[in-house]
N, C-alpha and C. Protein backbone atom coordinates (compact mmCIF):
# COMPACT_ATOMS: atom_id res chain seq x y z
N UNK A 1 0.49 -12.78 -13.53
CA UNK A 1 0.00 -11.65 -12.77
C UNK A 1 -1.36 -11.23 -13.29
N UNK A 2 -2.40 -10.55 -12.49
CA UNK A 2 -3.45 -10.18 -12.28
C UNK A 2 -3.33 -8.76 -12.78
N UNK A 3 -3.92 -7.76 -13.40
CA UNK A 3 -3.91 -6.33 -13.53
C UNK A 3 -5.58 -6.64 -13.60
N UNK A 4 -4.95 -4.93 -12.79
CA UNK A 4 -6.98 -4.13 -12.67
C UNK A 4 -6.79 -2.89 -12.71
N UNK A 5 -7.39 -2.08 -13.63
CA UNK A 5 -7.26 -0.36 -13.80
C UNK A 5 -8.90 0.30 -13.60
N UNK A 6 -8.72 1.21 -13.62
CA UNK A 6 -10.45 2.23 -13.34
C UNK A 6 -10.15 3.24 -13.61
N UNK A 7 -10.94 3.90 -14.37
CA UNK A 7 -10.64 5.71 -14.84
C UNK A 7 -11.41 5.97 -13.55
N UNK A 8 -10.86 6.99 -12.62
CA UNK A 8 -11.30 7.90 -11.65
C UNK A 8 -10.44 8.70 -11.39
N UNK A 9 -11.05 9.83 -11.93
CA UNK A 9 -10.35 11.19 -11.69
C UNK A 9 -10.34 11.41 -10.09
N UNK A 10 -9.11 12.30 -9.45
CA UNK A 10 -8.76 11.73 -8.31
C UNK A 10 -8.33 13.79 -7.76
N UNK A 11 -8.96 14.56 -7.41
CA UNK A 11 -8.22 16.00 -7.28
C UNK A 11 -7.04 16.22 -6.38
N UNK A 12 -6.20 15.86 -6.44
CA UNK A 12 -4.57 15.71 -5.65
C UNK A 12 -3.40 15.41 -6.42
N UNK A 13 -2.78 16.04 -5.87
CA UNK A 13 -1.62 15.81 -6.52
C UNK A 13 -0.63 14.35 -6.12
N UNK A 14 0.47 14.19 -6.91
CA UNK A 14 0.64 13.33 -7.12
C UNK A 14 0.39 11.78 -6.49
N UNK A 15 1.01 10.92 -6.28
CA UNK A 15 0.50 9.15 -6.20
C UNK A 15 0.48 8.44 -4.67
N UNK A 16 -1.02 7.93 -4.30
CA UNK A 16 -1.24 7.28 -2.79
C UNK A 16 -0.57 5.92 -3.50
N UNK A 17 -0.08 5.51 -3.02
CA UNK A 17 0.64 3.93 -3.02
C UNK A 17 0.21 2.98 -1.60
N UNK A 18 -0.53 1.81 -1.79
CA UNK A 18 -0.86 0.72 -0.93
C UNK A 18 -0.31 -0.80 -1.42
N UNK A 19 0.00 -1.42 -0.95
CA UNK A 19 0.65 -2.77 -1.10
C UNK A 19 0.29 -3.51 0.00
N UNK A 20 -0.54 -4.71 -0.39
CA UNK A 20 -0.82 -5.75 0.23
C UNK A 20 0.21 -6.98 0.21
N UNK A 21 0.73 -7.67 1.20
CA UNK A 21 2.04 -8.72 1.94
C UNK A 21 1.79 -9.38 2.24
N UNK A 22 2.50 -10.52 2.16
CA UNK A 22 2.35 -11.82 2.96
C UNK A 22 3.88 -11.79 3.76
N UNK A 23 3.62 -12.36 4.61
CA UNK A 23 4.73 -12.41 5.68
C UNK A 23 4.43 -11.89 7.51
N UNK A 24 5.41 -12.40 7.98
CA UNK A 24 5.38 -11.60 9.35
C UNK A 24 6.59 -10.51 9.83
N UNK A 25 6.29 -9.87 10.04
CA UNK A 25 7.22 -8.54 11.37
C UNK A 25 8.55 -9.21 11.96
N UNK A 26 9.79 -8.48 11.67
CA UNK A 26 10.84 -9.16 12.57
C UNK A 26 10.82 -8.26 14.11
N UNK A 27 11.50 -8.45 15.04
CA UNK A 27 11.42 -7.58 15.55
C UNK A 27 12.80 -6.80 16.09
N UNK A 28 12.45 -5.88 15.25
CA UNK A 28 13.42 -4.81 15.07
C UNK A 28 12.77 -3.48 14.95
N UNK A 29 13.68 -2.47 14.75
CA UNK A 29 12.91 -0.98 15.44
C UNK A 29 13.34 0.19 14.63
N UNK A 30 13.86 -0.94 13.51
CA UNK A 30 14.26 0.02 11.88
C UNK A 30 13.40 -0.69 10.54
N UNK A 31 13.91 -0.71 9.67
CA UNK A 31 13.51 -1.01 8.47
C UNK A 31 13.59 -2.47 8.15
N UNK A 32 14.70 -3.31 8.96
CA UNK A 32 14.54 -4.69 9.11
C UNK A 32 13.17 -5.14 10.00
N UNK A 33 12.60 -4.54 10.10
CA UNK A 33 11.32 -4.99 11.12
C UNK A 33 10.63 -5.24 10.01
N UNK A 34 10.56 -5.19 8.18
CA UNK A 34 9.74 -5.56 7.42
C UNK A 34 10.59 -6.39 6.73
N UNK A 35 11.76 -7.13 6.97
CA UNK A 35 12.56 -7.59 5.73
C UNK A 35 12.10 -9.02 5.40
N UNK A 36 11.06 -9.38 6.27
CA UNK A 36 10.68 -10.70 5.70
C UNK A 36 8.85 -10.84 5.66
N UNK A 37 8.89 -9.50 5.11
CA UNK A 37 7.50 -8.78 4.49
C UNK A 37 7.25 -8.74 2.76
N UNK A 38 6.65 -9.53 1.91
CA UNK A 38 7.09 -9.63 0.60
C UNK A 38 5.50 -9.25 0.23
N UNK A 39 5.42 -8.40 -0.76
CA UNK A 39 4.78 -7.96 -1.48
C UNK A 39 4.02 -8.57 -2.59
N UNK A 40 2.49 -8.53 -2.35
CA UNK A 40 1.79 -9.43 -3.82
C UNK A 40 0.62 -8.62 -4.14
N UNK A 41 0.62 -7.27 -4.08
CA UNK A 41 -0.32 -6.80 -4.58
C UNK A 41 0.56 -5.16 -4.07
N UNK A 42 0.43 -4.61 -5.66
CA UNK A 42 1.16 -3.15 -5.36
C UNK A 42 -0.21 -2.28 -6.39
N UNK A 43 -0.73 -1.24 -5.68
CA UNK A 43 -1.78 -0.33 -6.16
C UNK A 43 -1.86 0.83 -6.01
N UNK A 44 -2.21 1.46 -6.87
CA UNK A 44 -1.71 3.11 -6.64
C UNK A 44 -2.81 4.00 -7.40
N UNK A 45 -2.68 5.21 -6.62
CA UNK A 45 -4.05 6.18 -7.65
C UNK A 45 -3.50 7.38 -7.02
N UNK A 46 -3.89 8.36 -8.99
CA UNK A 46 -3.43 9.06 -8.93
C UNK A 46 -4.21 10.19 -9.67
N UNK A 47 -4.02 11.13 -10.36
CA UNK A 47 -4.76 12.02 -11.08
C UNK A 47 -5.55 11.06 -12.36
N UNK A 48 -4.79 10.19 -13.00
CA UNK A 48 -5.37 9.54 -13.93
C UNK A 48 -6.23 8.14 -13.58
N UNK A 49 -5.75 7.96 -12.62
CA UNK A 49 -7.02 6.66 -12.13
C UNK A 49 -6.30 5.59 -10.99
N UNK A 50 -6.83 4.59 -11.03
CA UNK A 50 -6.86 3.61 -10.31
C UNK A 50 -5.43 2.40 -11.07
N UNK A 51 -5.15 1.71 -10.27
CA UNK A 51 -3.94 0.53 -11.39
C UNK A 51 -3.92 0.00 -9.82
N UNK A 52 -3.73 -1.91 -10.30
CA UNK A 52 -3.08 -2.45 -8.99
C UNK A 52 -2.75 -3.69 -9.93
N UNK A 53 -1.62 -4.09 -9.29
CA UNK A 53 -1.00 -5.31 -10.25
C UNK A 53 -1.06 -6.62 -8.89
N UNK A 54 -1.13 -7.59 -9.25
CA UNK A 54 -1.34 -8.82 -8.12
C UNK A 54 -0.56 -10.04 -8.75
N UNK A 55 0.44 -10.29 -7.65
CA UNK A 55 0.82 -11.88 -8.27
C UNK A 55 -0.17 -12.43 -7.93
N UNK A 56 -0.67 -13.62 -8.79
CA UNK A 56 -1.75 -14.90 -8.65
C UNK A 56 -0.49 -16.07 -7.89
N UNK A 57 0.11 -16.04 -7.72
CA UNK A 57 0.42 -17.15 -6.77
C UNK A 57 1.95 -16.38 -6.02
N UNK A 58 2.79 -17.41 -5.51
CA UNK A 58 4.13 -17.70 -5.12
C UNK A 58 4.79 -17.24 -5.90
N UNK A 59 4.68 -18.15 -7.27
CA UNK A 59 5.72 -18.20 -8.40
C UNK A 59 5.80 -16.78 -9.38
N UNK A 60 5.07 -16.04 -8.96
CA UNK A 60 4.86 -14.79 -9.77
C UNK A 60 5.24 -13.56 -9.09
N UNK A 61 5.64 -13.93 -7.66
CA UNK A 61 5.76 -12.70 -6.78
C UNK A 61 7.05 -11.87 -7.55
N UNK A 62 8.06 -13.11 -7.85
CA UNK A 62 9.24 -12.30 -8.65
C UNK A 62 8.68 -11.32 -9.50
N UNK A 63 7.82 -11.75 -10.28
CA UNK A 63 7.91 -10.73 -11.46
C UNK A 63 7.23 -9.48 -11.12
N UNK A 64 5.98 -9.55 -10.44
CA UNK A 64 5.87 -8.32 -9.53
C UNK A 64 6.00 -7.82 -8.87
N UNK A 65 7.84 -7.71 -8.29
CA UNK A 65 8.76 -6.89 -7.78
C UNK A 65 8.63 -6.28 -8.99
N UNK A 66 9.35 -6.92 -10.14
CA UNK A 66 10.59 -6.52 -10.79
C UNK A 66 9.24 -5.10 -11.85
N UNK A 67 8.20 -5.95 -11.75
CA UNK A 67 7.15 -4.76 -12.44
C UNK A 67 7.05 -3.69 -11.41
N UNK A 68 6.81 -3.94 -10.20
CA UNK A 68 6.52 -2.81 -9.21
C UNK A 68 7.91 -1.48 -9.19
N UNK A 69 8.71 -1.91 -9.45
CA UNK A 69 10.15 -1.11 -9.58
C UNK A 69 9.86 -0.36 -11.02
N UNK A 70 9.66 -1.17 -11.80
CA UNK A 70 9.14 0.00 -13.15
C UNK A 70 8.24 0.97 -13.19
N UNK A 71 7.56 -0.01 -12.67
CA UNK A 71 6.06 1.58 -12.15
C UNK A 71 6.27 2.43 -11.08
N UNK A 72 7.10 2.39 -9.92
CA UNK A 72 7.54 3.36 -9.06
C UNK A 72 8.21 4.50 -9.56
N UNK A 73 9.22 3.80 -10.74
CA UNK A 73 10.46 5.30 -11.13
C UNK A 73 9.53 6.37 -12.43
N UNK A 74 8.16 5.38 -12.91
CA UNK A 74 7.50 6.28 -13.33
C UNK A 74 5.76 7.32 -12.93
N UNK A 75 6.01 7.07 -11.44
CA UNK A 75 4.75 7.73 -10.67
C UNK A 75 4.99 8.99 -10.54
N UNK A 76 4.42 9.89 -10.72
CA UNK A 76 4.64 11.43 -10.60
C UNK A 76 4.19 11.30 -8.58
N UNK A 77 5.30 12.18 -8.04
CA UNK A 77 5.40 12.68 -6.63
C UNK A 77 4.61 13.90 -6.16
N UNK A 78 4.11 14.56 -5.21
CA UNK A 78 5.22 13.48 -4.39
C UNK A 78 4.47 12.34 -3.88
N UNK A 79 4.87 11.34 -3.30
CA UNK A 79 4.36 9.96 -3.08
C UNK A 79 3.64 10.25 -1.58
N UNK A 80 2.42 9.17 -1.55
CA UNK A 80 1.38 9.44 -0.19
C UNK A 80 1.20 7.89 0.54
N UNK A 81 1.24 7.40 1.54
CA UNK A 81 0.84 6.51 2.06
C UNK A 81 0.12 6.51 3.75
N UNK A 82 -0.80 5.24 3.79
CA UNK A 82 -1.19 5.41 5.09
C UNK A 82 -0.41 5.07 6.31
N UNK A 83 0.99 4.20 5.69
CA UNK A 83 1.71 3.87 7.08
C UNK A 83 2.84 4.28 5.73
N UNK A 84 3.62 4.92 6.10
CA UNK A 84 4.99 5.25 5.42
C UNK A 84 5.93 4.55 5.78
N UNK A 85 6.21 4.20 6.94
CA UNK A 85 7.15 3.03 7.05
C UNK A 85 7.22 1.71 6.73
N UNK A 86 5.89 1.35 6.62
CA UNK A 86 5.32 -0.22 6.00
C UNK A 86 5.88 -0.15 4.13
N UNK A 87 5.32 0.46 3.47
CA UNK A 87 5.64 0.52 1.77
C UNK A 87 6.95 1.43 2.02
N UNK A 88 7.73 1.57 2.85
CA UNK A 88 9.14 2.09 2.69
C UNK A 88 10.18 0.75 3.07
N UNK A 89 9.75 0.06 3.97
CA UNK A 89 10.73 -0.98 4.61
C UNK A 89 10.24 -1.85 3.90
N UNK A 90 9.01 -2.17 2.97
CA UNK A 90 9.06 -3.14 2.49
C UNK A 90 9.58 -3.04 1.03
N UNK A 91 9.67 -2.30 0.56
CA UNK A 91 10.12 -1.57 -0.92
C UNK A 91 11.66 -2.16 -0.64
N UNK A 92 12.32 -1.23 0.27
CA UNK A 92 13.62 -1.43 0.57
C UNK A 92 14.43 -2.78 0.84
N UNK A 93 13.18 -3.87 1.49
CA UNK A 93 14.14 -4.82 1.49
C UNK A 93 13.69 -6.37 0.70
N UNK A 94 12.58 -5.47 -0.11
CA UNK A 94 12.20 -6.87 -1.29
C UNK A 94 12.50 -6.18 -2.67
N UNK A 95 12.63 -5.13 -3.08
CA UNK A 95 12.79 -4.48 -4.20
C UNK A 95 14.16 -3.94 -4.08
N UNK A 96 14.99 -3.79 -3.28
CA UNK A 96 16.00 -3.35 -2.96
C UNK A 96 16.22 -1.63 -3.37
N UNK A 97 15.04 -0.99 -3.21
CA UNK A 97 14.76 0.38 -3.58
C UNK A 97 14.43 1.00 -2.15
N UNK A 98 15.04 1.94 -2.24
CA UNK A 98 14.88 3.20 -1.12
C UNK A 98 13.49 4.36 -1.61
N UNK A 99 12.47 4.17 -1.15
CA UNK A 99 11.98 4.84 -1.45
C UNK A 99 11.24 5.70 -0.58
N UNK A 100 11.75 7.07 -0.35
CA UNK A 100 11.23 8.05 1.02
C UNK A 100 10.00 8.33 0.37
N UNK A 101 9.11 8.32 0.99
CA UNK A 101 7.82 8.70 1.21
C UNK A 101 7.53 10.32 1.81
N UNK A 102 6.62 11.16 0.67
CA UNK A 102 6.55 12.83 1.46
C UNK A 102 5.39 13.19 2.24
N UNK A 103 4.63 12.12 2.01
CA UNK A 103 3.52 12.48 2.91
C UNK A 103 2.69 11.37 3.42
N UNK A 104 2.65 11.76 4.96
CA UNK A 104 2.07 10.55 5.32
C UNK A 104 0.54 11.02 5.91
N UNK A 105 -0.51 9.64 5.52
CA UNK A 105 -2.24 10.22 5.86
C UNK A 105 -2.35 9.55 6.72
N UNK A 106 -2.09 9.05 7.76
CA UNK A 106 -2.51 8.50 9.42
C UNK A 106 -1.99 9.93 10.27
N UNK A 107 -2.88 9.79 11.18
CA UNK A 107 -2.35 11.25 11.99
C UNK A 107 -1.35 10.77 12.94
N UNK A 108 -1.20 9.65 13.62
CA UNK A 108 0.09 9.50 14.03
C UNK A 108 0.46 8.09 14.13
N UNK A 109 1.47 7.46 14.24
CA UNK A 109 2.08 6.15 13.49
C UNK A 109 1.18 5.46 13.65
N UNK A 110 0.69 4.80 14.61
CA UNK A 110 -0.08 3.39 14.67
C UNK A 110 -1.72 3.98 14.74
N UNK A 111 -2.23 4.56 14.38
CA UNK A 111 -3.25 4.48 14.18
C UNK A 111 -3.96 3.57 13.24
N UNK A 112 -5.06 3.04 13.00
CA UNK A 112 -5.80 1.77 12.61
C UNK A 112 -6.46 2.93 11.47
N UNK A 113 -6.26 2.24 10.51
CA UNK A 113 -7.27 2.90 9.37
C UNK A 113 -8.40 3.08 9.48
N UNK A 114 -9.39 1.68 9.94
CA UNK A 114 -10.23 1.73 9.93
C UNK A 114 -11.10 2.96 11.20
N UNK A 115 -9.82 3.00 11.85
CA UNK A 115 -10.79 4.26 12.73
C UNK A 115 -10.74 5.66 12.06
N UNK A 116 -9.68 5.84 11.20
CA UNK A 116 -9.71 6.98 10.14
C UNK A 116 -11.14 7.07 9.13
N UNK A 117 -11.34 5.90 8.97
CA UNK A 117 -12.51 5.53 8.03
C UNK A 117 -13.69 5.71 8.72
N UNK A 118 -13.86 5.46 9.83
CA UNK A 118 -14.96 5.77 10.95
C UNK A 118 -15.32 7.03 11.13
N UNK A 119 -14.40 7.46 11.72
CA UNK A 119 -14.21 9.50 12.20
C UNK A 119 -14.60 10.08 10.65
N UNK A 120 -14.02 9.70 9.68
CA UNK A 120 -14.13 10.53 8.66
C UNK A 120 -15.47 10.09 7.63
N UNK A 121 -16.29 9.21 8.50
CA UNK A 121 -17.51 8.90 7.54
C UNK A 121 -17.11 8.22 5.96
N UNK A 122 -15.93 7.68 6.25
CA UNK A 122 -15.52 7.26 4.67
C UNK A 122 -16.16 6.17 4.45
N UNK A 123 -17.00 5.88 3.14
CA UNK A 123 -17.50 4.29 2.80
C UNK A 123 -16.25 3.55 2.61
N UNK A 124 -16.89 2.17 3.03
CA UNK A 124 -16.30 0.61 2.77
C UNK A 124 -16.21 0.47 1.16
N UNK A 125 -16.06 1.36 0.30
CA UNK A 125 -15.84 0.82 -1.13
C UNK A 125 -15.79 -1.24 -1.39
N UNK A 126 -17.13 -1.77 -0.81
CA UNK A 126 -17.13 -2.99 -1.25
C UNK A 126 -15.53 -4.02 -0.66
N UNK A 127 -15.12 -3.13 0.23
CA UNK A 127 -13.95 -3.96 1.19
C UNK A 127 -14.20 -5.08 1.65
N UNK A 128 -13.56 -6.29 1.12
CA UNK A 128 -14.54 -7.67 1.54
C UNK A 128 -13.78 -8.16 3.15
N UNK A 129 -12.90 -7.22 3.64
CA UNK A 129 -12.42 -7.46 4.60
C UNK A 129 -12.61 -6.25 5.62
N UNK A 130 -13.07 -5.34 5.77
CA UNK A 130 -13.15 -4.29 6.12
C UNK A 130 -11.94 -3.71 6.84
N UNK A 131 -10.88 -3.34 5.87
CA UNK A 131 -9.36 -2.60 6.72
C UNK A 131 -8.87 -3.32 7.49
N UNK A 132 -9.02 -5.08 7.53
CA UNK A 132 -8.35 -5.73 8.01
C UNK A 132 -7.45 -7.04 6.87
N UNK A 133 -5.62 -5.95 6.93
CA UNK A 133 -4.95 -6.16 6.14
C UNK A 133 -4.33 -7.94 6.42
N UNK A 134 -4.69 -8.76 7.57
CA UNK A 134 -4.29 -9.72 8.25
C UNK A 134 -5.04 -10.87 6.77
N UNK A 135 -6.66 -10.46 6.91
CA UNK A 135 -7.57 -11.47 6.51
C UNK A 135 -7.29 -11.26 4.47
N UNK A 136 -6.76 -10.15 4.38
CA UNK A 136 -6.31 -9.96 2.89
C UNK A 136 -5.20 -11.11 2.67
N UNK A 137 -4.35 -11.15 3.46
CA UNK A 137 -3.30 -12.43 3.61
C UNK A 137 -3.28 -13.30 3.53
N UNK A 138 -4.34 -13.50 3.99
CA UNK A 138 -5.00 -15.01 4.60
C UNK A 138 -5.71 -15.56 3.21
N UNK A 139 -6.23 -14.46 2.44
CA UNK A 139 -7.57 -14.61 1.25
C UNK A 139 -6.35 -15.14 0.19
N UNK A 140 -4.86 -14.16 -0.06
CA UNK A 140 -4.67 -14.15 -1.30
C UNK A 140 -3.70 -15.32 -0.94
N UNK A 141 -2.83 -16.00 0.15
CA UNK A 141 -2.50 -17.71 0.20
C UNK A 141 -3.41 -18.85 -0.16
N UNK A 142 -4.69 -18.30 0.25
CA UNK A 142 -6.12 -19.48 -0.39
C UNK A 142 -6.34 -19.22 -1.76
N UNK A 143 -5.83 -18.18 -2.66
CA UNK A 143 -5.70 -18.34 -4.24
C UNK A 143 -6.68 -17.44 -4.49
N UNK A 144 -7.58 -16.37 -3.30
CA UNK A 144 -8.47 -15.72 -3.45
C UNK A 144 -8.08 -14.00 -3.68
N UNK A 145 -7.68 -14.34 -5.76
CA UNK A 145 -6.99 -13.39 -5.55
C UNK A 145 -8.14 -11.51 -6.14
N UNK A 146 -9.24 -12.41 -6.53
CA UNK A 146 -9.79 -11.11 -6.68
C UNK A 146 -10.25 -10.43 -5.61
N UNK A 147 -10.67 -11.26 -4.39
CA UNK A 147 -11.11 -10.37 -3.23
C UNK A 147 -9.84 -9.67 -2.61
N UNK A 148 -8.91 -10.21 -2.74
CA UNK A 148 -7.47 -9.34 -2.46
C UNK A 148 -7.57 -8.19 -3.02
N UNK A 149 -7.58 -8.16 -5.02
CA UNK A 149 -7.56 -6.79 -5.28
C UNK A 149 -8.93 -5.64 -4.64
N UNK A 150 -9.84 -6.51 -4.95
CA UNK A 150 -10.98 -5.96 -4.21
C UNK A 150 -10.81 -4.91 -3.01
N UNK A 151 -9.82 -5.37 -2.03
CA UNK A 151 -9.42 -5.17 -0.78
C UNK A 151 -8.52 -3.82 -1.39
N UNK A 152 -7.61 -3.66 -1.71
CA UNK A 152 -6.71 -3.04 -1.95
C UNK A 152 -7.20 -2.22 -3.11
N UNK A 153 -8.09 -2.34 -4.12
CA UNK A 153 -8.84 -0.83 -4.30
C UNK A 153 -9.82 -0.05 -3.79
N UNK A 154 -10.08 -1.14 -2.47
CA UNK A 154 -10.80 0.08 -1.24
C UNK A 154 -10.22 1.03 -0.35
N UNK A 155 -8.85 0.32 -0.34
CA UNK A 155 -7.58 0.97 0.82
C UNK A 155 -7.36 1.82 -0.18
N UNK A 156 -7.04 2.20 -1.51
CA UNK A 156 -6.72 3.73 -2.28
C UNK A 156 -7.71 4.58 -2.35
N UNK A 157 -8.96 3.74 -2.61
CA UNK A 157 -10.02 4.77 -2.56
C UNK A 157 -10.44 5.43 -0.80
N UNK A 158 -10.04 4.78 0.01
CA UNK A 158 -10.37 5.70 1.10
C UNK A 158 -8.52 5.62 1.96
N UNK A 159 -7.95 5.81 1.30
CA UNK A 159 -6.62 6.44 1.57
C UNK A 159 -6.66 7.45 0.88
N UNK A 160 -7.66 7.96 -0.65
CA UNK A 160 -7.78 9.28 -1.31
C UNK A 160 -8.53 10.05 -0.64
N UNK A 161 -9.62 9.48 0.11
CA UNK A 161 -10.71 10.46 0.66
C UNK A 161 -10.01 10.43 1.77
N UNK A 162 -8.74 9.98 2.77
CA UNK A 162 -8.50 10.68 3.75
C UNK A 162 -7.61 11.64 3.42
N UNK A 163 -7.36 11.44 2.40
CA UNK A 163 -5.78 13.09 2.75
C UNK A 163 -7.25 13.81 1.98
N UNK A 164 -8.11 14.02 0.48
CA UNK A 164 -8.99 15.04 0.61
C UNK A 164 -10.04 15.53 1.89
N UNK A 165 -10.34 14.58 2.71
CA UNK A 165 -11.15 15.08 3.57
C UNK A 165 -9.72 15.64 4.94
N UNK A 166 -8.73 15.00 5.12
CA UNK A 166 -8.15 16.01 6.35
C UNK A 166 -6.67 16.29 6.10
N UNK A 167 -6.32 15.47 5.06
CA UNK A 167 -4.75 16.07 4.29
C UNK A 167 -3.85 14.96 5.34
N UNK A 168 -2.90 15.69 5.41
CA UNK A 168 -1.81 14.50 5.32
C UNK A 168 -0.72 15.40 6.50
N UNK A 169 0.56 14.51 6.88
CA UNK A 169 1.45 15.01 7.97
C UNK A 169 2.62 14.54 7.26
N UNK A 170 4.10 14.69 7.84
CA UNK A 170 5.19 14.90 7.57
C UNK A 170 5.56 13.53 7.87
N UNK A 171 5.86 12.61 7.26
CA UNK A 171 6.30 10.95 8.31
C UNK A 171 7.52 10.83 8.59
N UNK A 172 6.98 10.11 9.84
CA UNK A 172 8.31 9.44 10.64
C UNK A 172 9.17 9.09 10.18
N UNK A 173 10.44 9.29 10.45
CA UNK A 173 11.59 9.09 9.56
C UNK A 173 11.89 7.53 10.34
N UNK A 174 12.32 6.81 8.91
CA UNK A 174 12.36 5.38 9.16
C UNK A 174 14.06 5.13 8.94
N UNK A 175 14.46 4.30 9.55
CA UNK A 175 16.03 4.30 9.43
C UNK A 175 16.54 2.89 8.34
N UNK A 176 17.25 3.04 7.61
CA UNK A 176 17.33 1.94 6.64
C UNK A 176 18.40 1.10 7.29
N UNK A 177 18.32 0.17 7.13
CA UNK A 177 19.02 -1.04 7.53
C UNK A 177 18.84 -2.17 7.17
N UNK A 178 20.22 -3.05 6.79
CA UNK A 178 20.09 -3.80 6.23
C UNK A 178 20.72 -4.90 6.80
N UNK A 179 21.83 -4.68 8.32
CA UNK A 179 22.60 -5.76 8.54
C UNK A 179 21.18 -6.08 9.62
């Protein structure tokens, strides 16, 4: 595994969580709609800074579950994301952790980040993909794993400047399921 940290003091309370995936969408209209969504890059910022951990290949994804589960039960709450159902259904059915999410920063479900990032004048923090989470996928199967993290400490840094610049909403309640 890959680690990358940054001191940046951050004025909010507790932890934005982003996770970059490889996989595709089932289609389903609960929490199995991510169950074959697996996780290789989990990043988070919080009052004390920046952290994102990255498997470098396949063979490492195990172990950064099993790290991503350690660092979840010790993130101070309440927890923030830009799609709350995406890092909830995928938590739930690759980590086998339930983890409700209290605040969600998209103003309503499917909105595109990058138009959040637009409206709100937020910089591209050096995003080598610009909020397109497809081509992050695509980068970190070709072994391209620093522009991945790259990617995914631009999505915290302007997932921080959207809840400071317009705050955050109550999210959609996602239904867990597992059969």
């Amino acid at each position: 595994m890959k680690e990358y940290s940054e001191d940046i003091k951050s004025n909010f309370k507790g932890t934005i969580i982003d996770i970059e995936t490889i996989g595709n969408f089932c289609n389903f209209y609960d929490s199995r709609r991510y169950m074959d969504i697996v996780p290789v890059i989990f990043g988070y910022i919080n009052q004390e800074g920046l952290s994102i951990i990255c498997a470098k290949n396949k063979d490492s994804i195990t172990k950064l579950k099993q790290k991503s589960v350690e660092i979840l039960d010790t993130l101070e709450r309440p927890f923030h994301a830009f799609n709350c159902d995406f890092e909830s259904g995928v938590f739930f059915h690759n980590l086998n952790k339930k983890i409700v999410f209290d605040k969600e920063l998209n103003t309503e479900k499917y909105e595109a980040k990058r138009n959040a990032v637009s409206l709100l004048k937020i910089p591209q923090y050096n995003d080598p993909f610009f909020d397109n989470g497809k081509l992050c996928m695509e980068s970190w199967l070709k072994g391209e794993i620093d522009k991945s993290i790259a990617h995914n400490r631009s999505c915290l840094l302007k997932e921080r400047d959207i809840l400071l610049k317009r705050g955050f909403r109550k999210p959609d309640e996602l239904k867990f399921n597992k059969e």
